[in-house]
N, C-alpha and C. Protein backbone atom coordinates (compact mmCIF):
# COMPACT_ATOMS: atom_id res chain seq x y z
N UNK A 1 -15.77 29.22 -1.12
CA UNK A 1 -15.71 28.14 -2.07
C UNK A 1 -14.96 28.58 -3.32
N UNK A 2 -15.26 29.83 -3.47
CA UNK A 2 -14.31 30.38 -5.08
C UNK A 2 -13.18 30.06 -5.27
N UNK A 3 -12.87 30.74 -3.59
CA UNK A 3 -11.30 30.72 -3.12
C UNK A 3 -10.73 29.50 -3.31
N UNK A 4 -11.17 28.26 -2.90
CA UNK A 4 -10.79 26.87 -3.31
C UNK A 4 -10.64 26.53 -4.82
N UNK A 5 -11.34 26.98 -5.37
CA UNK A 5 -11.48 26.94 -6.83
C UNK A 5 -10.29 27.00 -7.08
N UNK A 6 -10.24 28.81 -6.91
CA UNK A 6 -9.03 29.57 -7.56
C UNK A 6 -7.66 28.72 -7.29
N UNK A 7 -7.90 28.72 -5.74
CA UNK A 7 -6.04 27.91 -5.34
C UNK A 7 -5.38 26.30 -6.18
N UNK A 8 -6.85 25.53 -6.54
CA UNK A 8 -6.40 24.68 -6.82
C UNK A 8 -6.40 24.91 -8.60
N UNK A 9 -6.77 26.12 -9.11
CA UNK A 9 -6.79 26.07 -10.08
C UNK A 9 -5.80 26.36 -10.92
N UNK A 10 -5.03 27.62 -9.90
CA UNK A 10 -3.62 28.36 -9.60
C UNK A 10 -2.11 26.79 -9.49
N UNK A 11 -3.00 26.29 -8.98
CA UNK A 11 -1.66 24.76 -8.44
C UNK A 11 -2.10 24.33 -10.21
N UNK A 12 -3.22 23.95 -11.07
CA UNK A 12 -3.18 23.20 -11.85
C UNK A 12 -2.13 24.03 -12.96
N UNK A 13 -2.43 25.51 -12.98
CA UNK A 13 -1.65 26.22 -13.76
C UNK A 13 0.09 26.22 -13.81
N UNK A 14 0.19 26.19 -12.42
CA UNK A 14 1.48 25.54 -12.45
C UNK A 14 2.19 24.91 -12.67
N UNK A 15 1.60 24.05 -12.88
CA UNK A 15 2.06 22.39 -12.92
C UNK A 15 2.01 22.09 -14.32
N UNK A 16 1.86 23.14 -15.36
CA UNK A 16 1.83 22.55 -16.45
C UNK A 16 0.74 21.61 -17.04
N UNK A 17 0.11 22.73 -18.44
CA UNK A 17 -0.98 21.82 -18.74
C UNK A 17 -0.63 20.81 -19.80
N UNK A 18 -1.03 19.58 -20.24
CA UNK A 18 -0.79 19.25 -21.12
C UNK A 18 0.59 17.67 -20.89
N UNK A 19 0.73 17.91 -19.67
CA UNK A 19 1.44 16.81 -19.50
C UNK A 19 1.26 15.37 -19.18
N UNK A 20 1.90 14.77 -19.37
CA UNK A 20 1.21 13.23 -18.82
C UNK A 20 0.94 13.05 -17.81
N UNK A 21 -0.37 12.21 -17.56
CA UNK A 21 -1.06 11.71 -16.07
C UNK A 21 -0.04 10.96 -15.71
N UNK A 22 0.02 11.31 -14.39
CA UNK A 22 1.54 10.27 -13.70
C UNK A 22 0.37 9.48 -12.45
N UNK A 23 1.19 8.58 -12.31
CA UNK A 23 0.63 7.93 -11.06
C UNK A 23 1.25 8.82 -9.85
N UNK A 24 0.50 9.51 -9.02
CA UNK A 24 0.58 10.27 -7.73
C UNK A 24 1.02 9.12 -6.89
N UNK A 25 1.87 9.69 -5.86
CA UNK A 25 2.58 9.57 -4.69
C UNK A 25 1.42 9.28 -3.57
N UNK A 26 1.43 8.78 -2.53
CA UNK A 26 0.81 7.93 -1.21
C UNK A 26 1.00 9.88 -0.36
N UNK A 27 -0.18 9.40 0.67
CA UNK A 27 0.02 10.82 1.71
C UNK A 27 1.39 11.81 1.86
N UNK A 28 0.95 12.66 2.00
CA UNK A 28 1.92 13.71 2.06
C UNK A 28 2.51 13.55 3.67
N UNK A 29 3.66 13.30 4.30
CA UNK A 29 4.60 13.09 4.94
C UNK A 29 4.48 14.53 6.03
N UNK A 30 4.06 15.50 5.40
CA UNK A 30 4.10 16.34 6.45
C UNK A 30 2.50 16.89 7.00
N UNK A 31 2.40 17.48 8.60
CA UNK A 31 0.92 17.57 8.43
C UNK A 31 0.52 18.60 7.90
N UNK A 32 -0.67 18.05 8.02
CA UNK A 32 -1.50 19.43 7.49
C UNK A 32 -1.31 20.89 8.36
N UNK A 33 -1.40 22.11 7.53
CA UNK A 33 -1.52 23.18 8.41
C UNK A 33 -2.77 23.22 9.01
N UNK A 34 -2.53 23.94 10.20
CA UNK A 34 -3.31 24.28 10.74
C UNK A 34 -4.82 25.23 10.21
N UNK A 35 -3.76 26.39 9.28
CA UNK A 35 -4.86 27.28 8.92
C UNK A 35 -6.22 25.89 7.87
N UNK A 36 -5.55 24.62 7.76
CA UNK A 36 -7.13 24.01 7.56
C UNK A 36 -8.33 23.43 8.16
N UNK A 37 -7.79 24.18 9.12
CA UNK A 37 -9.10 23.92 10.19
C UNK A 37 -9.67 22.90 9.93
N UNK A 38 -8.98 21.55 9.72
CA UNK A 38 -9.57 20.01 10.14
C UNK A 38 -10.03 19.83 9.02
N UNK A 39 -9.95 20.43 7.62
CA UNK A 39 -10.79 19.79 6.36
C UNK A 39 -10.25 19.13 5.76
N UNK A 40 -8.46 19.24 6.37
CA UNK A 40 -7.51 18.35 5.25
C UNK A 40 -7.62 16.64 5.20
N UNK A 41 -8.40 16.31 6.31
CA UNK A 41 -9.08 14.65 6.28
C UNK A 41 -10.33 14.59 4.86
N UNK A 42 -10.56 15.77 4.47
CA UNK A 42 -11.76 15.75 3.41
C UNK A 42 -10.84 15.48 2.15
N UNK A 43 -10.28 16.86 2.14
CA UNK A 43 -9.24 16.58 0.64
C UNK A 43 -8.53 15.90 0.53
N UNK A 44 -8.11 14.57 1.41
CA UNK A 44 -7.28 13.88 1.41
C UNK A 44 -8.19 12.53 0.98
N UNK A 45 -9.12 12.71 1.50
CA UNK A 45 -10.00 11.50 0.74
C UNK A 45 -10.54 11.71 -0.45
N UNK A 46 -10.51 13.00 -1.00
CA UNK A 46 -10.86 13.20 -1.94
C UNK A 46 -9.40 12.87 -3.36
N UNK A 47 -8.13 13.45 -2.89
CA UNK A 47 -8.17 13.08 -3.71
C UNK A 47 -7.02 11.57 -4.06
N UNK A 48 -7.40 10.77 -2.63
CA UNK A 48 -7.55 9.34 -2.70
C UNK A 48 -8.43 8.30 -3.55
N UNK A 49 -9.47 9.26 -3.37
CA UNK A 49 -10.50 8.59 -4.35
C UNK A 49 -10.51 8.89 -6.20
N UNK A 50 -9.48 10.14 -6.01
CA UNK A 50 -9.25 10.57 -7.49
C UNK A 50 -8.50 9.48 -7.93
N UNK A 51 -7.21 8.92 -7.17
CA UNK A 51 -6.23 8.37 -7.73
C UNK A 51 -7.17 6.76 -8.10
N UNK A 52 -8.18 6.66 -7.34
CA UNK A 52 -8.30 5.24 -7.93
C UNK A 52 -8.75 5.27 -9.43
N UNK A 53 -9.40 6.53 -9.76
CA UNK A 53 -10.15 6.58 -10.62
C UNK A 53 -9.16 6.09 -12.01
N UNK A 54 -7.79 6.08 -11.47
CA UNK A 54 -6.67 5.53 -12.26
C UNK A 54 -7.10 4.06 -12.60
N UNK A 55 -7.14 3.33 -11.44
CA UNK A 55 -7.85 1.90 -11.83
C UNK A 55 -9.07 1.65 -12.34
N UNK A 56 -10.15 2.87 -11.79
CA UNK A 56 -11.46 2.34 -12.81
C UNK A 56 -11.32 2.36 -13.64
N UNK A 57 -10.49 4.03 -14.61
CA UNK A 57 -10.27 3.69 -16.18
C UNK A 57 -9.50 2.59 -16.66
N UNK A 58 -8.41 1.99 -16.12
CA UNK A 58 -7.60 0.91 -16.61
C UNK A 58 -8.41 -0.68 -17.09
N UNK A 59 -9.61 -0.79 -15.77
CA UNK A 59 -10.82 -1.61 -15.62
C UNK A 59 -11.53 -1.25 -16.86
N UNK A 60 -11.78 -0.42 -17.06
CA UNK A 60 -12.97 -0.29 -18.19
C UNK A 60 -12.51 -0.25 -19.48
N UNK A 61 -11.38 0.51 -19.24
CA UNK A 61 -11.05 1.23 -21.51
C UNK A 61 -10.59 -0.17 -21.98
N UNK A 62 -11.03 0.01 -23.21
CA UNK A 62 -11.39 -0.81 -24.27
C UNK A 62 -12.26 -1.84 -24.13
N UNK A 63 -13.19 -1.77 -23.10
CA UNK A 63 -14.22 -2.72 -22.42
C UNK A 63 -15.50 -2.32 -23.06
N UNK A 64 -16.69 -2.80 -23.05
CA UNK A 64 -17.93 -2.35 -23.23
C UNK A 64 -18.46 -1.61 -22.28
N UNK A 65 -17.54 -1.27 -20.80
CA UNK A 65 -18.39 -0.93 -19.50
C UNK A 65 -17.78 0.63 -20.09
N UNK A 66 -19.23 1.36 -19.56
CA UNK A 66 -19.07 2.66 -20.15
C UNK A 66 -18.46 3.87 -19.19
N UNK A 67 -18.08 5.16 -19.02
CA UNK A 67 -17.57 5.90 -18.09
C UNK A 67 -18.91 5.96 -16.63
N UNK A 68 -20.18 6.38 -17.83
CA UNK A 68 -21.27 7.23 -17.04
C UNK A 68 -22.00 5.74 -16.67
N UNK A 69 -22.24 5.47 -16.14
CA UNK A 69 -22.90 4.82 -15.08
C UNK A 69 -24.21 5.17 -14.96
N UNK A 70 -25.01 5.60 -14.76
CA UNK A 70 -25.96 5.99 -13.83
C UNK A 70 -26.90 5.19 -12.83
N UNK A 71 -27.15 3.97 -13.24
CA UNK A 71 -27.63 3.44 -12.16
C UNK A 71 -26.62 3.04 -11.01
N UNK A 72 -25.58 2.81 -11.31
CA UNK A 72 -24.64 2.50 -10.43
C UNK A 72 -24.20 3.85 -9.23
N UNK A 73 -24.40 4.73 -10.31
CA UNK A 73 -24.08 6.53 -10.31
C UNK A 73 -25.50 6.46 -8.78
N UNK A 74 -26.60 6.35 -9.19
CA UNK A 74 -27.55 6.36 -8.54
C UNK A 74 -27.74 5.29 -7.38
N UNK A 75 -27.61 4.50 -6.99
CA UNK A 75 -27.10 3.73 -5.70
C UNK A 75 -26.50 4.34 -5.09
N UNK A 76 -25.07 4.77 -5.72
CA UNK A 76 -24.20 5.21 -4.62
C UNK A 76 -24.85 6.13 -3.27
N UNK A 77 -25.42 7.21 -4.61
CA UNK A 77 -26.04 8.12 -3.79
C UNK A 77 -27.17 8.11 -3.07
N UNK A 78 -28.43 6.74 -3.48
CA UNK A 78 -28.90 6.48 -2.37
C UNK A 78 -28.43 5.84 -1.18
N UNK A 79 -27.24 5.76 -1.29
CA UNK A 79 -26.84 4.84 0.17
C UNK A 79 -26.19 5.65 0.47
N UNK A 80 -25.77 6.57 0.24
CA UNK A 80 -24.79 7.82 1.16
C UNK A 80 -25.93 8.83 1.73
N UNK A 81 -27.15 8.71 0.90
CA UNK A 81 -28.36 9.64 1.66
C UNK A 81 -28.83 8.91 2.67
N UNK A 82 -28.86 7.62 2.72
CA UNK A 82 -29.48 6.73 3.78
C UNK A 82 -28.58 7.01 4.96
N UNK A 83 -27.45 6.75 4.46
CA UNK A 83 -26.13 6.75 5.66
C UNK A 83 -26.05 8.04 6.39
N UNK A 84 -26.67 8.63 5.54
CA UNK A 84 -26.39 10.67 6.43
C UNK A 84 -27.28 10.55 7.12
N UNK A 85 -28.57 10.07 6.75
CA UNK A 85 -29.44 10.10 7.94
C UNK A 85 -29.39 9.81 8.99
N UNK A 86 -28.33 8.75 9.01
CA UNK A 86 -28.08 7.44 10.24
C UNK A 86 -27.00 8.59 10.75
N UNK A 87 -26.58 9.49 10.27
CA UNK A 87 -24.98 10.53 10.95
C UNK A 87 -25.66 11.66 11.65
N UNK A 88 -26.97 12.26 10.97
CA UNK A 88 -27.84 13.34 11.06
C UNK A 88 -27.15 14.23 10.72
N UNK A 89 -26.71 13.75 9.07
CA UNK A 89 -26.82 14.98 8.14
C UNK A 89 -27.68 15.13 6.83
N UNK A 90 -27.34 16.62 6.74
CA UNK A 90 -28.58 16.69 5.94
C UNK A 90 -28.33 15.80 4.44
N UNK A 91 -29.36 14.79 4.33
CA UNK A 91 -29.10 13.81 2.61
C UNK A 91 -28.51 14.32 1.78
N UNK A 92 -29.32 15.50 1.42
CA UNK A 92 -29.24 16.03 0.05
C UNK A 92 -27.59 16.95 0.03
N UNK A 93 -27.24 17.32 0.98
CA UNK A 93 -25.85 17.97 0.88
C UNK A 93 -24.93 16.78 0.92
N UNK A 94 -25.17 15.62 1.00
CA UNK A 94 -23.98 14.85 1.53
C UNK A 94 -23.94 14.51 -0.18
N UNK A 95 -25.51 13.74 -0.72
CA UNK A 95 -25.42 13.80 -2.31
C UNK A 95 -24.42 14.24 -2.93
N UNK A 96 -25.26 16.10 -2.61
CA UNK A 96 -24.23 16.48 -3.39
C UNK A 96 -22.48 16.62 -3.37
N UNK A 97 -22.37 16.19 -2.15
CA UNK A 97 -20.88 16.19 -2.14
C UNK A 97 -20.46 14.85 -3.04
N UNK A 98 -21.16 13.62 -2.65
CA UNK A 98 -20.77 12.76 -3.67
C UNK A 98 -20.76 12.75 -5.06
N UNK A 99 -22.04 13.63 -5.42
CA UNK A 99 -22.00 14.14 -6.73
C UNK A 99 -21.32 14.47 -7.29
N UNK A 100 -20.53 15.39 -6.82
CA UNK A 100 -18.93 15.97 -7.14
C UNK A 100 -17.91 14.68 -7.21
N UNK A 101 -17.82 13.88 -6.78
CA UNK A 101 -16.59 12.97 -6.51
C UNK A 101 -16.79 12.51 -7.51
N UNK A 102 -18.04 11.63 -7.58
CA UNK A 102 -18.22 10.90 -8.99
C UNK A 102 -17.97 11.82 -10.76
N UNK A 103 -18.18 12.97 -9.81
CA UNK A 103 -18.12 14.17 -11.49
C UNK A 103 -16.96 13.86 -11.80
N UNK A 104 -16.20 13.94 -10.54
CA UNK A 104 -14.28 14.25 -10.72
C UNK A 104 -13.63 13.19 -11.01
N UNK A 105 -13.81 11.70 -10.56
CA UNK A 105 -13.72 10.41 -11.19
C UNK A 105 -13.80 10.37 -12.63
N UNK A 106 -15.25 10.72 -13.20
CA UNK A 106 -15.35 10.54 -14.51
C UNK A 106 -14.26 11.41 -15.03
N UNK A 107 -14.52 12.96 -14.57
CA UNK A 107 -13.47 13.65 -15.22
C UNK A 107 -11.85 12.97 -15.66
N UNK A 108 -11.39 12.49 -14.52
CA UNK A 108 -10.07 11.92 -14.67
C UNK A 108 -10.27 10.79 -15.74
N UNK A 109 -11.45 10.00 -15.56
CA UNK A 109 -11.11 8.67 -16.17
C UNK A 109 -11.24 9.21 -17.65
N UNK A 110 -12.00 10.24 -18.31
CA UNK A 110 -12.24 10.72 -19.27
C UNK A 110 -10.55 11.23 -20.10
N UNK A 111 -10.14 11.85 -18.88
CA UNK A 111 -8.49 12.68 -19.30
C UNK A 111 -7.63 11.23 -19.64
N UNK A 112 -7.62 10.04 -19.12
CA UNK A 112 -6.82 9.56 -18.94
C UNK A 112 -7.12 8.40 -20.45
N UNK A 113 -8.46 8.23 -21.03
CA UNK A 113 -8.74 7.72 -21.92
C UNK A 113 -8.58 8.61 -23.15
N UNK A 114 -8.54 9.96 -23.10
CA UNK A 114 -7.72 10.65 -24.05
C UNK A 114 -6.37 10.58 -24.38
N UNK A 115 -5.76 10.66 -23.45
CA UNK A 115 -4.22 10.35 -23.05
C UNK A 115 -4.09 8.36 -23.41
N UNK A 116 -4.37 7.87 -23.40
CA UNK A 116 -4.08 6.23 -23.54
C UNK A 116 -4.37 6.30 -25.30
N UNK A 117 -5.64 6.61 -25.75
CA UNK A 117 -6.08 6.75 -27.22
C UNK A 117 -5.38 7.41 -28.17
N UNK A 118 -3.76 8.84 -27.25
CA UNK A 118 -3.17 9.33 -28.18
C UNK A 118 -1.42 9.02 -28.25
N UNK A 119 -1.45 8.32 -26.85
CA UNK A 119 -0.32 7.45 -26.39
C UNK A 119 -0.68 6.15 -26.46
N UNK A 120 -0.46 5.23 -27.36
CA UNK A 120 -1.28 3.58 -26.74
C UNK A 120 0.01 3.17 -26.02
N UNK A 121 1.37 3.15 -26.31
CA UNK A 121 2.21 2.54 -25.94
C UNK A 121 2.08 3.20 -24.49
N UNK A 122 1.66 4.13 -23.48
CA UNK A 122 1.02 4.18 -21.94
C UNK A 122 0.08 3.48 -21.73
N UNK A 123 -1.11 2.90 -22.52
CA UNK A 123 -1.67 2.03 -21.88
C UNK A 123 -1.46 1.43 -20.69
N UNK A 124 -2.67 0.91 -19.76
CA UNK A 124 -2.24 0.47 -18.99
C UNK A 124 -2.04 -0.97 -19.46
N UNK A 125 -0.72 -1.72 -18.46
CA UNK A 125 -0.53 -3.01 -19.03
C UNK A 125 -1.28 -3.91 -17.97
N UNK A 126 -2.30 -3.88 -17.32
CA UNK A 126 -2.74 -4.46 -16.46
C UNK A 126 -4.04 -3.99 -16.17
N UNK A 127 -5.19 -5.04 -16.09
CA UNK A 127 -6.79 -4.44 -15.82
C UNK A 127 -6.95 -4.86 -14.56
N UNK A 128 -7.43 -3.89 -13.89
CA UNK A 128 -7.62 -4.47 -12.16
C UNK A 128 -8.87 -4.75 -12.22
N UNK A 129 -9.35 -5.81 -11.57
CA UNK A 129 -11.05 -6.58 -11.29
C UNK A 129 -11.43 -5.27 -10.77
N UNK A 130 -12.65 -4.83 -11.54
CA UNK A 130 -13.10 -3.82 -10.78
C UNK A 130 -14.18 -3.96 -9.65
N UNK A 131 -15.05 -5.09 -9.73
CA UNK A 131 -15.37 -5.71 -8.32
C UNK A 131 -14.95 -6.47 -7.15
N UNK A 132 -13.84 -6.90 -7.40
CA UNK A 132 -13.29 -6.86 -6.07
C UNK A 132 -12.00 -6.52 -5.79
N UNK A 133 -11.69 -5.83 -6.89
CA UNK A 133 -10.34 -5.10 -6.65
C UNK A 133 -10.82 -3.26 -6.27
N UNK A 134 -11.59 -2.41 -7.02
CA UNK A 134 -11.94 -1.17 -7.13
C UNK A 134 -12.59 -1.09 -6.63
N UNK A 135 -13.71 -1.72 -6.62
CA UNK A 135 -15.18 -1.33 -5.89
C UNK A 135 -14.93 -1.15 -4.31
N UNK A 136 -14.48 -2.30 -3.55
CA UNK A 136 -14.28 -2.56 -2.47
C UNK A 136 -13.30 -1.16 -1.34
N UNK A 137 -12.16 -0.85 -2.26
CA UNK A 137 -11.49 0.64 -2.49
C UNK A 137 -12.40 1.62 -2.19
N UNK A 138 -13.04 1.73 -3.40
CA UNK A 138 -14.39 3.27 -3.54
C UNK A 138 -15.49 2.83 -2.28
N UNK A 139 -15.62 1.75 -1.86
CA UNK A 139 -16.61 1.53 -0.95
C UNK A 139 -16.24 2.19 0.46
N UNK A 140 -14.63 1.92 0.63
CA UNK A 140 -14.22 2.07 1.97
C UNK A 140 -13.85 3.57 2.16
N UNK A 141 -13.41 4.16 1.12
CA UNK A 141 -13.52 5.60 0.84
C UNK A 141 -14.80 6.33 0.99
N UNK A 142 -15.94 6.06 0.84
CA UNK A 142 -16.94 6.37 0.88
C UNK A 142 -17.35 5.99 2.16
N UNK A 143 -17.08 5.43 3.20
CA UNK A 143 -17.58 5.16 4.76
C UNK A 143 -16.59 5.86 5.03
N UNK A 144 -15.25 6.34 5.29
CA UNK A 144 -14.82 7.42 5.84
C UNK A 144 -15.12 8.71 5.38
N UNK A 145 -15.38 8.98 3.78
CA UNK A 145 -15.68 10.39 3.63
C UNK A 145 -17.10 10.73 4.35
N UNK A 146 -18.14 9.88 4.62
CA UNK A 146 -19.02 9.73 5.15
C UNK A 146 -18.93 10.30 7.02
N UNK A 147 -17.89 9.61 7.83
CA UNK A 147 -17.56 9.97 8.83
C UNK A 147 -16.55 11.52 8.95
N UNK A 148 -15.87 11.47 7.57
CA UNK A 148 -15.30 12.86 7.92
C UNK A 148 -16.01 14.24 7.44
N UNK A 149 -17.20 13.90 6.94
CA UNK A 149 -18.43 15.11 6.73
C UNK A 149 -18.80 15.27 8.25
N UNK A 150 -19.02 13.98 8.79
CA UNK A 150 -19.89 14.32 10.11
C UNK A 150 -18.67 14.94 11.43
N UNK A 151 -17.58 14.88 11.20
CA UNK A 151 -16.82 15.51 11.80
C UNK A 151 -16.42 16.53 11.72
N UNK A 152 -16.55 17.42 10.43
CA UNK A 152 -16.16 18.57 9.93
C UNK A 152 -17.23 19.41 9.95
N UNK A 153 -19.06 19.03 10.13
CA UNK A 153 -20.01 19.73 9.65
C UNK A 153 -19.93 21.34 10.47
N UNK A 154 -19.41 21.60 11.45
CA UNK A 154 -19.37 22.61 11.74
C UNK A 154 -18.28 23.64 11.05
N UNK A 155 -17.28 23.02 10.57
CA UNK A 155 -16.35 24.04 10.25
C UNK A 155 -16.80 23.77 8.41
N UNK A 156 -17.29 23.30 8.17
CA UNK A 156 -18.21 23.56 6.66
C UNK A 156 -19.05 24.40 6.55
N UNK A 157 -19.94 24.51 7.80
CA UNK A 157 -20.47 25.34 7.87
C UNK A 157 -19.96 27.02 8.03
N UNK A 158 -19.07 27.03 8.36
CA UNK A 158 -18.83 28.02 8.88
C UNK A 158 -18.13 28.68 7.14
N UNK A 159 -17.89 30.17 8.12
CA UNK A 159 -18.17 31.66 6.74
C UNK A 159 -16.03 31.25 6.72
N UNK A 160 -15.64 30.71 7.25
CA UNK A 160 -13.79 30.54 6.62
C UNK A 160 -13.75 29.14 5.56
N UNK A 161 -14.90 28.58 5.25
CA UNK A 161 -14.86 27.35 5.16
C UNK A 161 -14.25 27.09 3.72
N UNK A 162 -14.07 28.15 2.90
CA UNK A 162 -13.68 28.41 1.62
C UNK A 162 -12.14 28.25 1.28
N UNK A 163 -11.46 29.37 2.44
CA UNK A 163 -10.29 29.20 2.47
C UNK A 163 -9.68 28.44 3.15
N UNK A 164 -9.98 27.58 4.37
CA UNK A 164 -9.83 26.81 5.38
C UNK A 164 -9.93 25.48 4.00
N UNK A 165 -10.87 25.39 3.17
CA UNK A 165 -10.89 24.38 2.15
C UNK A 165 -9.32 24.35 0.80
N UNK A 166 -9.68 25.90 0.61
CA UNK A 166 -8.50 25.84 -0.09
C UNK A 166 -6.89 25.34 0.20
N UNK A 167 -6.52 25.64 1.46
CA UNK A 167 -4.97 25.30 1.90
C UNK A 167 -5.22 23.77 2.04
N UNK A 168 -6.49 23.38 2.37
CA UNK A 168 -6.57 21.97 2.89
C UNK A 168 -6.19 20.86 1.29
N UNK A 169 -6.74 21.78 0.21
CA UNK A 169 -6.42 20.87 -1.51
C UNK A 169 -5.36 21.33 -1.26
N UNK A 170 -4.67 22.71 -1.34
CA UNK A 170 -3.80 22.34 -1.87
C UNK A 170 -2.28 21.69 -1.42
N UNK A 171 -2.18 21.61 -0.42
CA UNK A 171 -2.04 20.87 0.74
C UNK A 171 -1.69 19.08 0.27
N UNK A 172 -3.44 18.93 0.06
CA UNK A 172 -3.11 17.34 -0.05
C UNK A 172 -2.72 17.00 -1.97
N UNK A 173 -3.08 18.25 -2.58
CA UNK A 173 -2.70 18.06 -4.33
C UNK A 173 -1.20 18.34 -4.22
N UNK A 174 -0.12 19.13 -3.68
CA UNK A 174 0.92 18.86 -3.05
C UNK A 174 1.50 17.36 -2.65
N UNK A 175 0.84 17.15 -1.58
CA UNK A 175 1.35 15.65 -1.19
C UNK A 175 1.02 14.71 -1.64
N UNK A 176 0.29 14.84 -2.59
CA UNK A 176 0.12 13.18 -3.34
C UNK A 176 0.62 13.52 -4.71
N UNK A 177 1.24 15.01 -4.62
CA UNK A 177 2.26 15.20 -6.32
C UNK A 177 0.80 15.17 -7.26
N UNK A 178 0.06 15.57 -7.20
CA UNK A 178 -1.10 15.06 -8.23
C UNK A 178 -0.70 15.75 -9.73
N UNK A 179 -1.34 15.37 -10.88
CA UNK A 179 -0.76 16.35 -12.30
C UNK A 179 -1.90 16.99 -12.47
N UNK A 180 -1.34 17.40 -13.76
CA UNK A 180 -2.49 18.48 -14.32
C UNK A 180 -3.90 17.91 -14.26
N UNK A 181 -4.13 16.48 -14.93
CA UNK A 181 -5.54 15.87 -15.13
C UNK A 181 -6.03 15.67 -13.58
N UNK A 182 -5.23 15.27 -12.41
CA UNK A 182 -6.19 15.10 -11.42
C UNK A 182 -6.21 16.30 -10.52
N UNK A 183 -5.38 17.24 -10.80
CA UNK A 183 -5.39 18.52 -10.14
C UNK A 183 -6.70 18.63 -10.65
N UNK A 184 -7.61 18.87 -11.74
CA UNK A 184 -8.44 19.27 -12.30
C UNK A 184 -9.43 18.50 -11.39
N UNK A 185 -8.91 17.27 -11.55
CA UNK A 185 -10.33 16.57 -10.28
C UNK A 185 -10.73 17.19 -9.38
N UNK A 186 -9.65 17.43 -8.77
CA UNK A 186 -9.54 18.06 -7.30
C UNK A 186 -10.09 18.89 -7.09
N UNK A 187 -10.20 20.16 -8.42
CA UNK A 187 -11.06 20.84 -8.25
C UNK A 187 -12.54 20.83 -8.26
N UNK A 188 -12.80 20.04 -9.18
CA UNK A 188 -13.97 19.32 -9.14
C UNK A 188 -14.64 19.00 -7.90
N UNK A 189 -14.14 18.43 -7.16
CA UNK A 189 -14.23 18.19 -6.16
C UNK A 189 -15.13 18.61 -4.80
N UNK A 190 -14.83 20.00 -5.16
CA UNK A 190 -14.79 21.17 -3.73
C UNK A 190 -16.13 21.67 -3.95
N UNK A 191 -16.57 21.83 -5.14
CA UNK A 191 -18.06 23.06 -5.08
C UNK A 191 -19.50 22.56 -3.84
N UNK A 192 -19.21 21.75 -3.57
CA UNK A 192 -20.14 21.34 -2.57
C UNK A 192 -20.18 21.26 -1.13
N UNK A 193 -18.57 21.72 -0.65
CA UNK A 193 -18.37 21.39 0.66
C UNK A 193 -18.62 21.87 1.61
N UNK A 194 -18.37 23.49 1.02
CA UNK A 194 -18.34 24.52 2.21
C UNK A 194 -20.22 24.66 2.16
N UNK A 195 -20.82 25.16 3.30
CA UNK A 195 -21.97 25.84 3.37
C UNK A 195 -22.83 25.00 3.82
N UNK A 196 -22.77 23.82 3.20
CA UNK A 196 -23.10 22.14 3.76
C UNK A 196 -23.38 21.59 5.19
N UNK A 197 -24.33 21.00 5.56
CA UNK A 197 -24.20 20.64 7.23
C UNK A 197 -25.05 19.01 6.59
């Protein structure tokens, strides 16, 4: 899991800190390597679900609706514990994998409301309905990351699952061009995956 850390932390360093959030690029065109032993369907939803987090903040800033959530925060995750059960995985690891997503969401939407508050002329010029434009998005993301836990639980489990994780971010933070602020998601992302069943 470190190892994931490090690689995607190594890609954020690269990439220059301090630059503007860009809107990321659609799937990466080439496949995944191999050395990711099947996790690159994880990081690829992961950080699919980063990029929306582009539209939740656009939905919310300058709104009364706040970043942190928590009851909303708290649904999610009872219905992804319900749903693991129905997969026969274990609740509380799947949680916490969602736990992370939602961390890394806020994270971005947080970067990106710094960045709008010191740039206004980036603002976004357009608020997307966040119930039936966003929600519906994060919903459907969340029934495949759901199916691609239960497909991966063995190689999560397993003692490569760190670095097999790492090529798999950086991989898909590569192909969707991600920047500095959602590289950071990305990392966010990962502390929960490997070790997990």
């Amino acid at each position: 899991m470190r190892s994931a850390l490090v690689a995607v932390s190594a890609v954020v360093l690269l990439s220059g800190a301090g630059a503007a959030p860009a809107v990321a690029q659609g799937p990466a065109a080439v496949p995944a390597p191999a050395v990711a032993g099947g996790l690159a369907p994880l990081t690829e939803l992961f950080a699919e679900r980063l990029l929306i987090a582009d539209k939740v903040a656009a939905a919310k800033y300058g709104t009364d609706r706040p970043i942190d959530d928590p009851a909303r925060e708290q649904k999610i995750l009872d219905d992804v514990a319900a749903r693991a059960v129905g997969l026969g995985l274990d609740p509380e690891a799947v949680m916490a994998v969602f736990r992370d997503q939602i961390e890394a969401n806020k994270l971005v939407q947080r970067g990106l409301y710094a960045w709008w508050d010191a740039h206004p002329e980036e603002r976004p010029a357009e608020r997307p309905d966040l119930d039936t434009e966003v929600r519906p998005a994060l919903d459907l993301i969340t029934t495949r990351l759901l199916e691609a836990l239960w497909e991966t639980e063995g190689v999560r489990a397993s003692s490569s699952c760190g670095a097999r994780l790492s090529v798999a971010a950086v991989w898909s933070a590569y192909g969707h061009e991600l920047d500095p602020l959602h590289l950071k998601g990305l990392a966010r992302t990962l502390p929960s995956v490997c070790g997990q069943s």
